[in-house]
N, C-alpha and C. Protein backbone atom coordinates (compact mmCIF):
# COMPACT_ATOMS: atom_id res chain seq x y z
N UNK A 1 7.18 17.81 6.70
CA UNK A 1 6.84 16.76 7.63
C UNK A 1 5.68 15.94 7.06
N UNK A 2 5.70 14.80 6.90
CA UNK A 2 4.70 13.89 7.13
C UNK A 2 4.10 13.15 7.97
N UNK A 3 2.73 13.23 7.80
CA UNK A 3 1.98 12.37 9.01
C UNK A 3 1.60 10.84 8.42
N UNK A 4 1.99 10.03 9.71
CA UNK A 4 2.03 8.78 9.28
C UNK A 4 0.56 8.18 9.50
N UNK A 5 0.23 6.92 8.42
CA UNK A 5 -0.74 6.85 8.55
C UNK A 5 -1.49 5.46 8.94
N UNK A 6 -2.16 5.54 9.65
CA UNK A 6 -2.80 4.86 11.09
C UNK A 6 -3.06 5.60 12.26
N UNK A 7 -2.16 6.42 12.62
CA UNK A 7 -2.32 7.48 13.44
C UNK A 7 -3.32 7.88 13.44
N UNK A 8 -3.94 8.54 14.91
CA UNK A 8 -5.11 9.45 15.58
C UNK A 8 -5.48 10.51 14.12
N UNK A 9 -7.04 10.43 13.02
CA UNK A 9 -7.22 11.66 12.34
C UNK A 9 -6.27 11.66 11.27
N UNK A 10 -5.32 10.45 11.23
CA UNK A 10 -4.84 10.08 9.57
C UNK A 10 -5.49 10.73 8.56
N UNK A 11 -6.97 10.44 8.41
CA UNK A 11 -7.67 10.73 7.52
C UNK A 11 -8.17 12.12 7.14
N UNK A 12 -8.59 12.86 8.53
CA UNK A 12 -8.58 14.22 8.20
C UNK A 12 -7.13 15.26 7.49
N UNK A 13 -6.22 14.41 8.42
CA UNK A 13 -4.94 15.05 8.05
C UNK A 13 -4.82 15.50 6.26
N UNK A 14 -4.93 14.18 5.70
CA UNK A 14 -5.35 13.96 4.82
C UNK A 14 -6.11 14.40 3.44
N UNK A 15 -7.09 14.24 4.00
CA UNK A 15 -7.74 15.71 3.60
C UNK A 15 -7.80 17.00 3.48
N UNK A 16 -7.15 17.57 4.24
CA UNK A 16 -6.32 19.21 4.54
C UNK A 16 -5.45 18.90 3.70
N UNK A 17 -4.98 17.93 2.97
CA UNK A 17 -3.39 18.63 1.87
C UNK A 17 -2.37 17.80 2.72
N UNK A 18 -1.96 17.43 3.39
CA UNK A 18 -0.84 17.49 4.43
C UNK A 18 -0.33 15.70 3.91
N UNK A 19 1.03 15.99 3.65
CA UNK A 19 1.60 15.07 3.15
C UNK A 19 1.68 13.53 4.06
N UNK A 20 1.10 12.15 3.64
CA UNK A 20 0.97 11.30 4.30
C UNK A 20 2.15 10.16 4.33
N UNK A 21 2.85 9.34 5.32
CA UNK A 21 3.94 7.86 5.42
C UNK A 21 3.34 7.11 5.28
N UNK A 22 3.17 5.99 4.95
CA UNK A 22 3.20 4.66 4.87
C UNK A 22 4.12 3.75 5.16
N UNK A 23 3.99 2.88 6.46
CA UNK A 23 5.22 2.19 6.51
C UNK A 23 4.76 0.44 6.13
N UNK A 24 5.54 -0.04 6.04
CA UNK A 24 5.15 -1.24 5.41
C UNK A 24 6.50 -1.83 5.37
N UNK A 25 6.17 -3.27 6.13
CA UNK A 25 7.33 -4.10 6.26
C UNK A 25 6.85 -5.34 5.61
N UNK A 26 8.22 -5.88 5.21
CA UNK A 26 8.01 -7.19 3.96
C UNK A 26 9.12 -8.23 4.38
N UNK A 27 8.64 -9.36 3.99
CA UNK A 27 9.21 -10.33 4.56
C UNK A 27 9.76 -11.40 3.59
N UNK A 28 10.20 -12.27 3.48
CA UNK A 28 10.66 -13.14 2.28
C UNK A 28 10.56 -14.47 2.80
N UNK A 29 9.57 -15.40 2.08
CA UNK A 29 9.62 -16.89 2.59
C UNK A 29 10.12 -17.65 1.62
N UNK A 30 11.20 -17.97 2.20
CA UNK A 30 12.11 -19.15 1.62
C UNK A 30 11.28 -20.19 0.98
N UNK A 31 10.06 -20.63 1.96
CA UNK A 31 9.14 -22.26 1.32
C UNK A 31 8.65 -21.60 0.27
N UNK A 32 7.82 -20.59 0.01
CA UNK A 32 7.00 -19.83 -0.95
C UNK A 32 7.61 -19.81 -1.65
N UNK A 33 9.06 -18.98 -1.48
CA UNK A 33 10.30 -18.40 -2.44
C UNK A 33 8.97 -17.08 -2.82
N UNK A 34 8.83 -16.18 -2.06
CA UNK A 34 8.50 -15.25 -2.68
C UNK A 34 8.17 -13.63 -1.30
N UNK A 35 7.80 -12.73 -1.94
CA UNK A 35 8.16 -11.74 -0.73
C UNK A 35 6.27 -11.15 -0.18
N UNK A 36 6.43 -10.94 0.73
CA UNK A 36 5.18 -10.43 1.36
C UNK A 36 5.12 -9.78 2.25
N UNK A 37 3.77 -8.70 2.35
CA UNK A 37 3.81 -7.66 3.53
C UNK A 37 2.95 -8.55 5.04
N UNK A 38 4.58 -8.26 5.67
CA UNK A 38 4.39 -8.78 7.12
C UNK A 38 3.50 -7.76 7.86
N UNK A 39 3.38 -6.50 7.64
CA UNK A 39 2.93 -5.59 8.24
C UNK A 39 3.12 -4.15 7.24
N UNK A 40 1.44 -3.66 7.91
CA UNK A 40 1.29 -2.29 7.14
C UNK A 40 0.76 -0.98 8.11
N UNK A 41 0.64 0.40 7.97
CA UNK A 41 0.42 0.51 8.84
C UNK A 41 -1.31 1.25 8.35
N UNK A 42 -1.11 0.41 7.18
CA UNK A 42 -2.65 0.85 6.24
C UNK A 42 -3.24 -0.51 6.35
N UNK A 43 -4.50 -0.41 6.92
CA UNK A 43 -5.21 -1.86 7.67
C UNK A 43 -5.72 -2.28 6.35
N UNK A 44 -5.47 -3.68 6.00
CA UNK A 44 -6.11 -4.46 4.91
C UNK A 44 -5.23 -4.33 3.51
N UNK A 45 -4.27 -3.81 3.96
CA UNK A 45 -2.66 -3.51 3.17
C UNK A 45 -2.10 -5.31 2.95
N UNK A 46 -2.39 -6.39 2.06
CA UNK A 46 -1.97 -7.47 1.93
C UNK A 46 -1.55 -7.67 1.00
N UNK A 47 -0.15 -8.28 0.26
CA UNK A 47 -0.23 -8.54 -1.13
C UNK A 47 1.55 -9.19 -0.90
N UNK A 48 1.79 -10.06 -2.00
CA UNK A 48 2.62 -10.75 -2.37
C UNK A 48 3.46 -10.62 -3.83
N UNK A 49 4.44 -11.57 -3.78
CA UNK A 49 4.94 -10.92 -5.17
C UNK A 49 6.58 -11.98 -5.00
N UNK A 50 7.02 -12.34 -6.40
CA UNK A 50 7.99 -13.00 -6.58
C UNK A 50 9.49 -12.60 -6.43
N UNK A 51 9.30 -11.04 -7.03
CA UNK A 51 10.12 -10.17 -6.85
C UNK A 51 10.14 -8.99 -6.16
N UNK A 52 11.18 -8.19 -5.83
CA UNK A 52 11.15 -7.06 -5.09
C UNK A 52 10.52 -5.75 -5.91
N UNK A 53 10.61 -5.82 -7.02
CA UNK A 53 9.81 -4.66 -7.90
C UNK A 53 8.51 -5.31 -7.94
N UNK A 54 8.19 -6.22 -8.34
CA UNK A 54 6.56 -6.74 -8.39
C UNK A 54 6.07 -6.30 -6.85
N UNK A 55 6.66 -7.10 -5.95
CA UNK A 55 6.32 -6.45 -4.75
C UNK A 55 5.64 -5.10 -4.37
N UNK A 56 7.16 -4.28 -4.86
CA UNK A 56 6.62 -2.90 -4.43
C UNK A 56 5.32 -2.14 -5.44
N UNK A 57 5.48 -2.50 -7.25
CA UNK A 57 3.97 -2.34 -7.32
C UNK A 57 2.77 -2.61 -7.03
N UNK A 58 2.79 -3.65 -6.44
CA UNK A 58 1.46 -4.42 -6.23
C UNK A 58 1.14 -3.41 -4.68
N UNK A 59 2.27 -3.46 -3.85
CA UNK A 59 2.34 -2.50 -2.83
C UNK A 59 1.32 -1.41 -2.83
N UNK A 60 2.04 -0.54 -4.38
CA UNK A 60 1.60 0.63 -4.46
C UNK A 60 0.30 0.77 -5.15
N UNK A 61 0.00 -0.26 -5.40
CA UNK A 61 -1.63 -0.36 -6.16
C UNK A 61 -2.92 -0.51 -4.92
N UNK A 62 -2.76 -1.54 -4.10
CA UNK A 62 -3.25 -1.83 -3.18
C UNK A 62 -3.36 -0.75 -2.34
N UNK A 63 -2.56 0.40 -2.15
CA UNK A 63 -2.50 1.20 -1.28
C UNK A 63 -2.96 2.61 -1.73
N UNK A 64 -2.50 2.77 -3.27
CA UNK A 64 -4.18 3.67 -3.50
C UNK A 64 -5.34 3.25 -3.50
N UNK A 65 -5.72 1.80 -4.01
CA UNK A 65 -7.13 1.53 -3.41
C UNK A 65 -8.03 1.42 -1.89
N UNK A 66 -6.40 1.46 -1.19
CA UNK A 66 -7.37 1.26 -0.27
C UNK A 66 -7.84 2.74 0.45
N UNK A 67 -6.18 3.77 0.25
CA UNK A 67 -6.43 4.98 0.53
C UNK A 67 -7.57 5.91 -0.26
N UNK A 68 -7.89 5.50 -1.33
CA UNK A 68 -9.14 5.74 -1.74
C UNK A 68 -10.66 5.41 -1.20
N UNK A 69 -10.44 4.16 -0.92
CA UNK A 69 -11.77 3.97 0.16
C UNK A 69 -11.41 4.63 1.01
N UNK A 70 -10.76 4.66 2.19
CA UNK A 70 -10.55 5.71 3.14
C UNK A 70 -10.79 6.88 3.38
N UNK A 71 -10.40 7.80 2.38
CA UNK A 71 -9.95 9.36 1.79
C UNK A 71 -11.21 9.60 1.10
N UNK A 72 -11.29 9.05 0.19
CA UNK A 72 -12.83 9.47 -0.85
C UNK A 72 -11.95 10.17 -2.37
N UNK A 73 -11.72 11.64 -1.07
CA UNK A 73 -10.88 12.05 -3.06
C UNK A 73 -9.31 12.31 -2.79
N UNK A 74 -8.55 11.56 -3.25
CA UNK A 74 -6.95 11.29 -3.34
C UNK A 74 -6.35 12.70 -4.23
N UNK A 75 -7.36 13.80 -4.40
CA UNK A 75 -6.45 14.60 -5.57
C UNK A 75 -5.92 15.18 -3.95
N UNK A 76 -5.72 15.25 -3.42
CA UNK A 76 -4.79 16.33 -2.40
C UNK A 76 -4.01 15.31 -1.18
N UNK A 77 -3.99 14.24 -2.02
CA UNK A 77 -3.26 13.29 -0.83
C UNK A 77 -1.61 12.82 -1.50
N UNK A 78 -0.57 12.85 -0.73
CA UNK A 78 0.59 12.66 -1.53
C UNK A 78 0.92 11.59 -0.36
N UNK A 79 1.43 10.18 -0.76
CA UNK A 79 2.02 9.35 -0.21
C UNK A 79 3.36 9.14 -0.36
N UNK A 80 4.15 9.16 0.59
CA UNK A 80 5.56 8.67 0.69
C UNK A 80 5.80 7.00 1.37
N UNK A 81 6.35 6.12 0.67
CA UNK A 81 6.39 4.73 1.28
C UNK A 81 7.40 3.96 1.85
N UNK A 82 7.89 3.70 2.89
CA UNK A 82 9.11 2.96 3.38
C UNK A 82 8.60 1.30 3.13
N UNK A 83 9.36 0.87 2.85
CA UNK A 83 9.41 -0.63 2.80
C UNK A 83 10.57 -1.68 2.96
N UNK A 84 11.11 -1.47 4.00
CA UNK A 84 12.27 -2.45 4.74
C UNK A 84 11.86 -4.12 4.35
N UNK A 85 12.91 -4.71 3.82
CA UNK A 85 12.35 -6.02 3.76
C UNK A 85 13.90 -7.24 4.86
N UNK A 86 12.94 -7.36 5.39
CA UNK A 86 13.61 -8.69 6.70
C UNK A 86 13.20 -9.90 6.50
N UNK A 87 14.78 -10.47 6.79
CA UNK A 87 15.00 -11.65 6.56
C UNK A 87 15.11 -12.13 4.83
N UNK A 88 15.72 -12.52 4.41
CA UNK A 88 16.31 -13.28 3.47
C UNK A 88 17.69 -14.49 3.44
C-alpha cells in the first residue's frame, strides 16, 4: 500500500519507510502546443514541457526537489507517480 501524498502526516509517513503516490494531472494547450501540470498533489509541483517524455522528466525532477525540501533525507522514501494527461 501506498500513502498518498498531501494527505494528513504525508511526511512522517514518509519518514518511517512507507512507500509514497503522487498524483499529478497534466493538461495539453493547443495555443502553447505544449503539456503542463494542471494539478499536483505535491504543493509547488509546476513544470511544462513540449513532449510527453520531457514532461514526465521534468515531472520527476521537480518532485525530488521538492520532496527533498519536505522530507530532509529521501534515502527511505520510494515514490510511485500517476500522471493522466486530459484533453488533447
Amino acid at each position: 500500500m501506498r500513502y498518498r501524498v498531501g494527505l494528513p502526516l504525508w511526511q512522517v509517513i514518509a519518514k518511517l519507510g512507507f512507500k509514497l503516490r503522487l498524483r499529478v494531472v497534466a493538461k495539453y494547450d493547443p495555443d502553447a502546443k505544449c503539456y503542463y501540470v494542471a494539478f499536483s498533489d505535491l504543493k509547488g509541483l509546476n513544470t511544462y514541457a513540449e513532449s510527453l517524455d520531457l514532461l514526465r522528466a521534468n515531472i520527476n525532477e521537480c518532485a525530488k526537489l521538492l520532496l527533498d525540501d519536505y522530507v530532509k533525507d529521501m534515502s527511505k522514501v520510494s515514490v510511485s507517480m500517476e500522471v493522466p494527461i486530459l484533453g488533447k
